[in-house]
N, C-alpha and C. Protein backbone atom coordinates (compact mmCIF):
# COMPACT_ATOMS: atom_id res chain seq x y z
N UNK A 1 69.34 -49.33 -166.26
CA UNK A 1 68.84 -48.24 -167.05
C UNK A 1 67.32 -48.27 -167.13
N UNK A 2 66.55 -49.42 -167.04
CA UNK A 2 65.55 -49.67 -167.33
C UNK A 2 64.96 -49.15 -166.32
N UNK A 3 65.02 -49.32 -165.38
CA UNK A 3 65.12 -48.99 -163.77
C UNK A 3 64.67 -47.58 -163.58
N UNK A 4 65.75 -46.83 -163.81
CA UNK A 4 65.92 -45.51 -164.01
C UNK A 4 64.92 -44.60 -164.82
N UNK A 5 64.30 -44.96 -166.05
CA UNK A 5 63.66 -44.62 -166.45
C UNK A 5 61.91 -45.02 -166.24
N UNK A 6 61.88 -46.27 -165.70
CA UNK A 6 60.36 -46.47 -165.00
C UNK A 6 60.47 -45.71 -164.01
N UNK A 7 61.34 -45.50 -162.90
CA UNK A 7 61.08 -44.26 -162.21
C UNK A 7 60.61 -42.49 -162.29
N UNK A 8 61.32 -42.32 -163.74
CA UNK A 8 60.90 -41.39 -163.95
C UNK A 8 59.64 -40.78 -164.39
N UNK A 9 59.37 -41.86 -164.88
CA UNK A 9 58.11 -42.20 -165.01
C UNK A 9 56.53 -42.07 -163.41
N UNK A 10 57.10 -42.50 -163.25
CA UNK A 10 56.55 -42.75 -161.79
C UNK A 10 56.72 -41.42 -161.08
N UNK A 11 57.67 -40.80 -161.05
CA UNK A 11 58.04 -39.23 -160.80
C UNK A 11 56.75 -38.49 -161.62
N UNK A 12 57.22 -38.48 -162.92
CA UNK A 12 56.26 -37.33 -163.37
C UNK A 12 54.82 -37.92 -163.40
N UNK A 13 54.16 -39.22 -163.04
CA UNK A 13 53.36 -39.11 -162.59
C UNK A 13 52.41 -38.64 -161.50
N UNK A 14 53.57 -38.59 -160.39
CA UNK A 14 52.92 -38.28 -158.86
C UNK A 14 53.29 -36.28 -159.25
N UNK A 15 54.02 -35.80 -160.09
CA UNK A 15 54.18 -34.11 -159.76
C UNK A 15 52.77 -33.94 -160.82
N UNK A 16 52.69 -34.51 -161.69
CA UNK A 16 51.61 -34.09 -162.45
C UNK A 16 49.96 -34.35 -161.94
N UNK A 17 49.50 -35.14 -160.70
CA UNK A 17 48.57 -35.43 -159.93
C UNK A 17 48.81 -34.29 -158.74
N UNK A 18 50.08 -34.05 -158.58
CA UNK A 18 50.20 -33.35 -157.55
C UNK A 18 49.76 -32.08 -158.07
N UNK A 19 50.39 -31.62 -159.34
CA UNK A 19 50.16 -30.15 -159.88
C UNK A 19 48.25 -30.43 -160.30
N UNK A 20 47.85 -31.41 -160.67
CA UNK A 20 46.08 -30.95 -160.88
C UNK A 20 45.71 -31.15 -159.52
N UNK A 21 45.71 -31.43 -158.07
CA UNK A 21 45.73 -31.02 -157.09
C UNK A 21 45.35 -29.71 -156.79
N UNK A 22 46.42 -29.10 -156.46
CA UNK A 22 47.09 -28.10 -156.17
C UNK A 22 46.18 -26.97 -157.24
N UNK A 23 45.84 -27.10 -158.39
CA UNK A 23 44.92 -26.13 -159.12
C UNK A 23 43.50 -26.74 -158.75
N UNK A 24 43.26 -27.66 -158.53
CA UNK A 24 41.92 -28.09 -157.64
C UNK A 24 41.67 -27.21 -156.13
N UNK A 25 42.84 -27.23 -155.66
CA UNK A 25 41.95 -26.42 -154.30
C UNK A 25 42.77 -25.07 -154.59
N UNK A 26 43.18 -24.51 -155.76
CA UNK A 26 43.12 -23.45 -155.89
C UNK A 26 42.06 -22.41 -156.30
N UNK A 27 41.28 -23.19 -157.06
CA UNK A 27 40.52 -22.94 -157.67
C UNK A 27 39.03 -22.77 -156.78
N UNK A 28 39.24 -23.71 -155.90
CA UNK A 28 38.05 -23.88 -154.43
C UNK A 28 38.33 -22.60 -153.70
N UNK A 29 39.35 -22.44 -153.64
CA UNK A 29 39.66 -21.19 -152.91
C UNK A 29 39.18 -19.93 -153.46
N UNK A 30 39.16 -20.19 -154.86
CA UNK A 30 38.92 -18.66 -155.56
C UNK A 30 37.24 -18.67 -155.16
N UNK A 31 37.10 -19.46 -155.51
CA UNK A 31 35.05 -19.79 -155.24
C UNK A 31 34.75 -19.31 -153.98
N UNK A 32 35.34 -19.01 -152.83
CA UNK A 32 35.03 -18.71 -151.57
C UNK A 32 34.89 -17.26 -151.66
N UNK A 33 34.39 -16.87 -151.45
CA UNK A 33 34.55 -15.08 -150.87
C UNK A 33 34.84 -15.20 -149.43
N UNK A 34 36.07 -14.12 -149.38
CA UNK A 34 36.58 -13.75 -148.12
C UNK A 34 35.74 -12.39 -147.45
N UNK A 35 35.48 -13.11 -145.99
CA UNK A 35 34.35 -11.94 -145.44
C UNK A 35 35.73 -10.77 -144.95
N UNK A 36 35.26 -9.79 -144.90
CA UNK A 36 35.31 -8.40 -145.01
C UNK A 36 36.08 -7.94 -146.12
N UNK A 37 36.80 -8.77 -147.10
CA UNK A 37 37.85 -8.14 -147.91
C UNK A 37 37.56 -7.48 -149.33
N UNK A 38 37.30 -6.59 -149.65
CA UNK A 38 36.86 -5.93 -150.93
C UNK A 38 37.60 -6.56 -152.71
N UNK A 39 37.01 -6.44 -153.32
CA UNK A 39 37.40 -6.93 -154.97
C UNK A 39 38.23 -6.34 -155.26
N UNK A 40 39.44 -6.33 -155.64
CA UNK A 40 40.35 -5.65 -156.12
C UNK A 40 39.40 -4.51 -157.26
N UNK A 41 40.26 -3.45 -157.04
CA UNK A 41 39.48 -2.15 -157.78
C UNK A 41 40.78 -2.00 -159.04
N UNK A 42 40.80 -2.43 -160.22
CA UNK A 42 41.73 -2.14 -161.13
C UNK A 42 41.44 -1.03 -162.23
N UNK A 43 42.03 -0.08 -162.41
CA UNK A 43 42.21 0.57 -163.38
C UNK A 43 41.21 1.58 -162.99
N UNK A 44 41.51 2.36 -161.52
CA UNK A 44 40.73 3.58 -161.42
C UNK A 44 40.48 4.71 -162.01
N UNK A 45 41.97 4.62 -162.65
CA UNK A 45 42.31 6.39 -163.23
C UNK A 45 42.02 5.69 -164.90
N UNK A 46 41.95 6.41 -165.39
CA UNK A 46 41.64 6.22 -167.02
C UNK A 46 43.52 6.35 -167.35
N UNK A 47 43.30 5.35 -168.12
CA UNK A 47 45.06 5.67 -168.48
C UNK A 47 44.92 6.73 -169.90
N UNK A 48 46.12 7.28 -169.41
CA UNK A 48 45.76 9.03 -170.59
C UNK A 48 46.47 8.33 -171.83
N UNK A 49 46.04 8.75 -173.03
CA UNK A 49 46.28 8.48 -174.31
C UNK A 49 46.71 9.62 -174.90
N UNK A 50 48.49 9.76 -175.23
CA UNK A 50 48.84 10.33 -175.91
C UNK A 50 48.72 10.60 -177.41
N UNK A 51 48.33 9.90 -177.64
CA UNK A 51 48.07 9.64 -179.76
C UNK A 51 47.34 10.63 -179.91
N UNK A 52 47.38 11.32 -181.34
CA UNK A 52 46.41 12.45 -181.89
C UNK A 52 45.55 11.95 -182.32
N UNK A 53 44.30 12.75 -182.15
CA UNK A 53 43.07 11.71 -182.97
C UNK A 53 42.76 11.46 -184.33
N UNK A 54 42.26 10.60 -184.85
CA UNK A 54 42.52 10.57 -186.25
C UNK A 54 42.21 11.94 -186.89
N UNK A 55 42.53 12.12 -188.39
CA UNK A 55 42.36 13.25 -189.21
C UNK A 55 41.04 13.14 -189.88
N UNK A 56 40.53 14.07 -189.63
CA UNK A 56 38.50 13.94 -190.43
C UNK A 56 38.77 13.71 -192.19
N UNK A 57 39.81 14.33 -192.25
CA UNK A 57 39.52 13.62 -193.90
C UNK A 57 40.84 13.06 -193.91
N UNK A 58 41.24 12.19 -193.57
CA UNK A 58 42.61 11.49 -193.36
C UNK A 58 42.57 10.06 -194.38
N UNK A 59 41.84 10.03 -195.16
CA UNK A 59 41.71 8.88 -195.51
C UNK A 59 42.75 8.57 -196.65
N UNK A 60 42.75 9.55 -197.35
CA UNK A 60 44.03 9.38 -198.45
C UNK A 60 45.25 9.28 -197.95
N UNK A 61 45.75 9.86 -197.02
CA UNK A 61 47.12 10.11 -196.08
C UNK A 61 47.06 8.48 -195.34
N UNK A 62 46.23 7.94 -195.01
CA UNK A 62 46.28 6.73 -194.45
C UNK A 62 46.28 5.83 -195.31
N UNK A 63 45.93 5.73 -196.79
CA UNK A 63 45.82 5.02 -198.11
C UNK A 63 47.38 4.61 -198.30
N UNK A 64 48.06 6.51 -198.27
CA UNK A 64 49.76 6.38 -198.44
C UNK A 64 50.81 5.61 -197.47
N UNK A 65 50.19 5.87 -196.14
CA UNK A 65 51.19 5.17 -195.29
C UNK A 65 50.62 3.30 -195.73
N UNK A 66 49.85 3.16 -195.82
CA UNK A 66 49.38 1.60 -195.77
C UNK A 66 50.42 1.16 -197.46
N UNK A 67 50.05 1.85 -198.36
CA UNK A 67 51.44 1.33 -199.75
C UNK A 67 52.33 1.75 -199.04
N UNK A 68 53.51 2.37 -198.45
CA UNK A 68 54.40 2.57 -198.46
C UNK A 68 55.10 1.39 -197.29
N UNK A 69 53.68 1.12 -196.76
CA UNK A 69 54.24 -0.28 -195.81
C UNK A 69 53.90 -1.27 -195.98
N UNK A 70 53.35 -1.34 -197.35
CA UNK A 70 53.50 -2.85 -198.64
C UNK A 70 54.74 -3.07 -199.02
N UNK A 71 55.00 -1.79 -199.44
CA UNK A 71 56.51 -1.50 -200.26
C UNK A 71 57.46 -2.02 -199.18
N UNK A 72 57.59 -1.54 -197.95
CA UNK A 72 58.76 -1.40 -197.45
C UNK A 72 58.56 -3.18 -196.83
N UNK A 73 57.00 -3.89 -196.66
CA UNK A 73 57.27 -5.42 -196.50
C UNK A 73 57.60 -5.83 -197.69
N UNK A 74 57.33 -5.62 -198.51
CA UNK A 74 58.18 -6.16 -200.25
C UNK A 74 59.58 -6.21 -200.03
N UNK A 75 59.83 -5.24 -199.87
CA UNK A 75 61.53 -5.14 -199.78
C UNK A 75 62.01 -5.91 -198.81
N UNK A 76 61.93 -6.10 -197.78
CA UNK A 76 62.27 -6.97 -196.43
C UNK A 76 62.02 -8.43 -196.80
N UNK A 77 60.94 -9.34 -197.08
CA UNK A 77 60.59 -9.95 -198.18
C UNK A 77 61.71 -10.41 -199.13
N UNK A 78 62.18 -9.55 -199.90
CA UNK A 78 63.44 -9.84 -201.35
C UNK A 78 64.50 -9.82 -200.23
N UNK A 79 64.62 -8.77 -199.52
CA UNK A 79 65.95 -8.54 -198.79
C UNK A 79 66.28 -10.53 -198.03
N UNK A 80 65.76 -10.86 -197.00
CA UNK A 80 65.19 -11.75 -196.44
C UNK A 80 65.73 -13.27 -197.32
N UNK A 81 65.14 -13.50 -198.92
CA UNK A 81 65.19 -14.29 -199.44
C UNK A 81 66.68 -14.15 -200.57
N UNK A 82 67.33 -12.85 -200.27
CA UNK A 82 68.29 -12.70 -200.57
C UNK A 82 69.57 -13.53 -199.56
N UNK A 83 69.24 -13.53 -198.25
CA UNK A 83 70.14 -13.32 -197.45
C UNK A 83 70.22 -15.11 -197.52
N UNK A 84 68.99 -15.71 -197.31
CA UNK A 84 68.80 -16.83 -197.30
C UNK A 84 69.68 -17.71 -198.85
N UNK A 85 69.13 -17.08 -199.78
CA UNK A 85 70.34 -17.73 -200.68
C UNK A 85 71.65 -17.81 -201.14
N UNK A 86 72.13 -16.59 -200.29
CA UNK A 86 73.05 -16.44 -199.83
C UNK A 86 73.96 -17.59 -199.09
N UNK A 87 73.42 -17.81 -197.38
CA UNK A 87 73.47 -18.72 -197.08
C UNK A 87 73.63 -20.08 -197.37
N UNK A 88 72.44 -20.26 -198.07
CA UNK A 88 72.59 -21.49 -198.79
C UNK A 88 74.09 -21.83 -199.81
N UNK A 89 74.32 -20.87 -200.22
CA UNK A 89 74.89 -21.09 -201.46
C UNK A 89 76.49 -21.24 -200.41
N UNK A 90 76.67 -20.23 -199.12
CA UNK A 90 77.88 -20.63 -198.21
C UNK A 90 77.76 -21.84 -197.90
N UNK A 91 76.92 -22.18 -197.56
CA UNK A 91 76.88 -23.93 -196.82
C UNK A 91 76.75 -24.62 -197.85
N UNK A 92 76.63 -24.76 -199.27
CA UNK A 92 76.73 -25.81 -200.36
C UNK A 92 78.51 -25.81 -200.24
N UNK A 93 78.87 -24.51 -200.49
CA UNK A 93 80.15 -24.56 -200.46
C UNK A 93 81.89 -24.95 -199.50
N UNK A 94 80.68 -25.12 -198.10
CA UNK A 94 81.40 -25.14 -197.21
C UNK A 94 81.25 -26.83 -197.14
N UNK A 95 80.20 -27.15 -198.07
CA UNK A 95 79.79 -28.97 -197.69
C UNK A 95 81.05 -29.37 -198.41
N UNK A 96 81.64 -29.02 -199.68
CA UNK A 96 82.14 -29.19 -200.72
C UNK A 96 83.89 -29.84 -200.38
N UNK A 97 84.24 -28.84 -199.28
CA UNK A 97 85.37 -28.60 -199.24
C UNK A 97 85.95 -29.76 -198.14
């Protein structure tokens, strides 16, 4: 057994030299520029944004949604610590028996 496990040892030493390796000349590689090949060009097109833009006097209407999604984490919250003592109170009972 003893055996078995100094080997493994010895295993994840040589994959873990092997894996900082392996990001060593990956990384050499990135440092090179390749002659004729261009930079990847990402995100040519503007990605379109469906959302409406905010409301110029929106500030009270945004006041309401922000309490009403206090309220509704309040409730989830009680709900949550309901369910949990719940639980608890099955598994006291289930220890019992």
């Amino acid at each position: 057994m003893s055996g078995c496990c100094h080997n493994q040892g010895q295993i994840l030493e040589r994959a873990r030299r092997a894996a900082e390796e392996l990001l060593e000349r990956r990384g050499e590689e990135r440092d090179l520029p390749c002659p004729g090949e261009e930079p990847m060009k990402r995100y040519i097109h503007p990605i379109p944004c469906c959302c409406p833009g905010w409301p110029s006097g929106g500030g009270a209407e945004l006041d309401g949604v922000l309490e009403a999604l206090v309220r509704q984490n309040q409730l989830l919250l009680d709900i949550l610590g309901a369910v949990n003592a719940l639980s608890a109170a099955v598994l006291s009972i289930q220890s019992r028996m």
